[in-house]
Protein backbone atom coordinates (compact mmCIF):
# COMPACT_ATOMS: atom_id res chain seq x y z
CA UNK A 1 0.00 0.00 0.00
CA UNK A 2 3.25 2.33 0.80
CA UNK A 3 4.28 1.85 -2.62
CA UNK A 4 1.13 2.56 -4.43
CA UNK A 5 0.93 6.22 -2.25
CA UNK A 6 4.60 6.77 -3.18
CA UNK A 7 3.46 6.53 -7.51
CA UNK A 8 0.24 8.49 -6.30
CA UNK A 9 2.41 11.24 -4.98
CA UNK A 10 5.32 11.14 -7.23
CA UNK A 11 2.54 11.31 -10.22
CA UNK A 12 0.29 14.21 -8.66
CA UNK A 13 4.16 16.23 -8.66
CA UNK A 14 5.01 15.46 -11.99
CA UNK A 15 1.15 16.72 -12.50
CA UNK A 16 1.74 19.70 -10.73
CA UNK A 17 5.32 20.45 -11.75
CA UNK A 18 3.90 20.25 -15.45
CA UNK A 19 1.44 22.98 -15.06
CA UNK A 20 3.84 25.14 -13.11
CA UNK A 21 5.92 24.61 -16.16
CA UNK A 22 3.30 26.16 -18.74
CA UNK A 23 4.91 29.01 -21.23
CA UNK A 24 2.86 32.19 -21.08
CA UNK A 25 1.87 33.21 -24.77
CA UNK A 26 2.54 36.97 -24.64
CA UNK A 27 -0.74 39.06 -26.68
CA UNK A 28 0.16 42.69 -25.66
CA UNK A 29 -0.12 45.23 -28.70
CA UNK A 30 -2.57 41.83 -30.23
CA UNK A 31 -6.30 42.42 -30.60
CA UNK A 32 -8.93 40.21 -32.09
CA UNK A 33 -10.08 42.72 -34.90
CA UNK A 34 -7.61 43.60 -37.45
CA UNK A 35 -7.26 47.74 -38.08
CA UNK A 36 -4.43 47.47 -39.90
CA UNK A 37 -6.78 46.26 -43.33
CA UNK A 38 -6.63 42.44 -42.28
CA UNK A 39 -9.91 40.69 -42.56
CA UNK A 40 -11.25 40.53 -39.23
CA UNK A 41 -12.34 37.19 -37.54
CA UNK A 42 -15.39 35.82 -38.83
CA UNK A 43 -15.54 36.96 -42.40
CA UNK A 44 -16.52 35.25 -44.67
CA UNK A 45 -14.81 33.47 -47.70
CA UNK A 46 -16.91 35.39 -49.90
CA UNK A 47 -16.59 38.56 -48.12
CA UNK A 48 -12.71 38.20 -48.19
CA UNK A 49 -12.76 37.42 -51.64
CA UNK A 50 -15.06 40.35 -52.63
CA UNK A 51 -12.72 42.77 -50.79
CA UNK A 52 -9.43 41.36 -51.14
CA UNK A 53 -9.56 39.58 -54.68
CA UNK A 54 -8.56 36.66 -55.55
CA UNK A 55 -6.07 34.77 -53.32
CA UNK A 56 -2.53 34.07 -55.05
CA UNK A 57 -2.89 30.50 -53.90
CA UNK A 58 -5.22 27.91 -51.58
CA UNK A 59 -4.37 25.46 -49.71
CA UNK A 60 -6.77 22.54 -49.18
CA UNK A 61 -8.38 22.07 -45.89
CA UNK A 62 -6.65 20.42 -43.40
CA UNK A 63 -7.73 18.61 -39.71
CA UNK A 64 -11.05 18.49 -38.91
CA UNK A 65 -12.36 20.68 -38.24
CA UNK A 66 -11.07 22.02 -41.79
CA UNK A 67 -8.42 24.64 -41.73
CA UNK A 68 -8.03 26.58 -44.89
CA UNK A 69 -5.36 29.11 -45.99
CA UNK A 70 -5.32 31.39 -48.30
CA UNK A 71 -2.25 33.30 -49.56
CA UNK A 72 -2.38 37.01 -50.67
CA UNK A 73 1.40 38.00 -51.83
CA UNK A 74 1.25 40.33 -48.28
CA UNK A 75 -0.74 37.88 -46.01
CA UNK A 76 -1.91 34.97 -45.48
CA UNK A 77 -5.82 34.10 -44.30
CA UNK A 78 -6.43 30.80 -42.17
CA UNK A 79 -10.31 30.07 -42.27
CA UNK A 80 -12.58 27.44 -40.27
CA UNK A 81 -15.08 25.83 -42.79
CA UNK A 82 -15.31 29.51 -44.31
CA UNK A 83 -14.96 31.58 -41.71
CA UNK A 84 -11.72 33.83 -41.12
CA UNK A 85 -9.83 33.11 -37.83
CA UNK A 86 -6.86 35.17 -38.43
CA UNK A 87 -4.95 36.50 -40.78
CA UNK A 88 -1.02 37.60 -40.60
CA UNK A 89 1.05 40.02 -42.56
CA UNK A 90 3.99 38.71 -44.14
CA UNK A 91 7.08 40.32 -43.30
């Protein structure tokens, strides 16, 4: 019985020590809506597409759910089914 509370404890540390461990992603100077001419976060493919044009390229959906991207030659758009969830300037 000693032994099994010695893997109990030692597992709950490991537990423990693991979330103590967590990196902290840093979002300052990030916001959810792009002002900077991104499409925002829940846009439409359609919508995108009207404003934006055409994307350079497409890259079929991936994972489920499906994660598209499309590629603009100054960002890049990531969708869910076809919905934006973010889009990045390329540097």
């Amino acid at each position: 019985m000693a032994g099994l509370r010695r893997i109990s404890l030692l597992a709950w540390l490991l537990t423990a020590w693991g979330v103590a461990g967590a990196d902290t992603l840093d979002m300052r100077g990030t916001s959810a809506m792009a002002d900077d001419g991104r499409p925002t976060r829940g846009m439409s493919q359609a919508k995108v597409e009207s404003k934006y044009g055409a994307p350079a390229s497409v890259r079929a959906p991936v994972g489920d759910p499906p994660i598209t991207r499309w590629e603009y030659p100054d960002m890049v758009v990531y969708f869910e089914y076809d919905k934006v969830i973010h889009a990045v300037r390329k540097r």
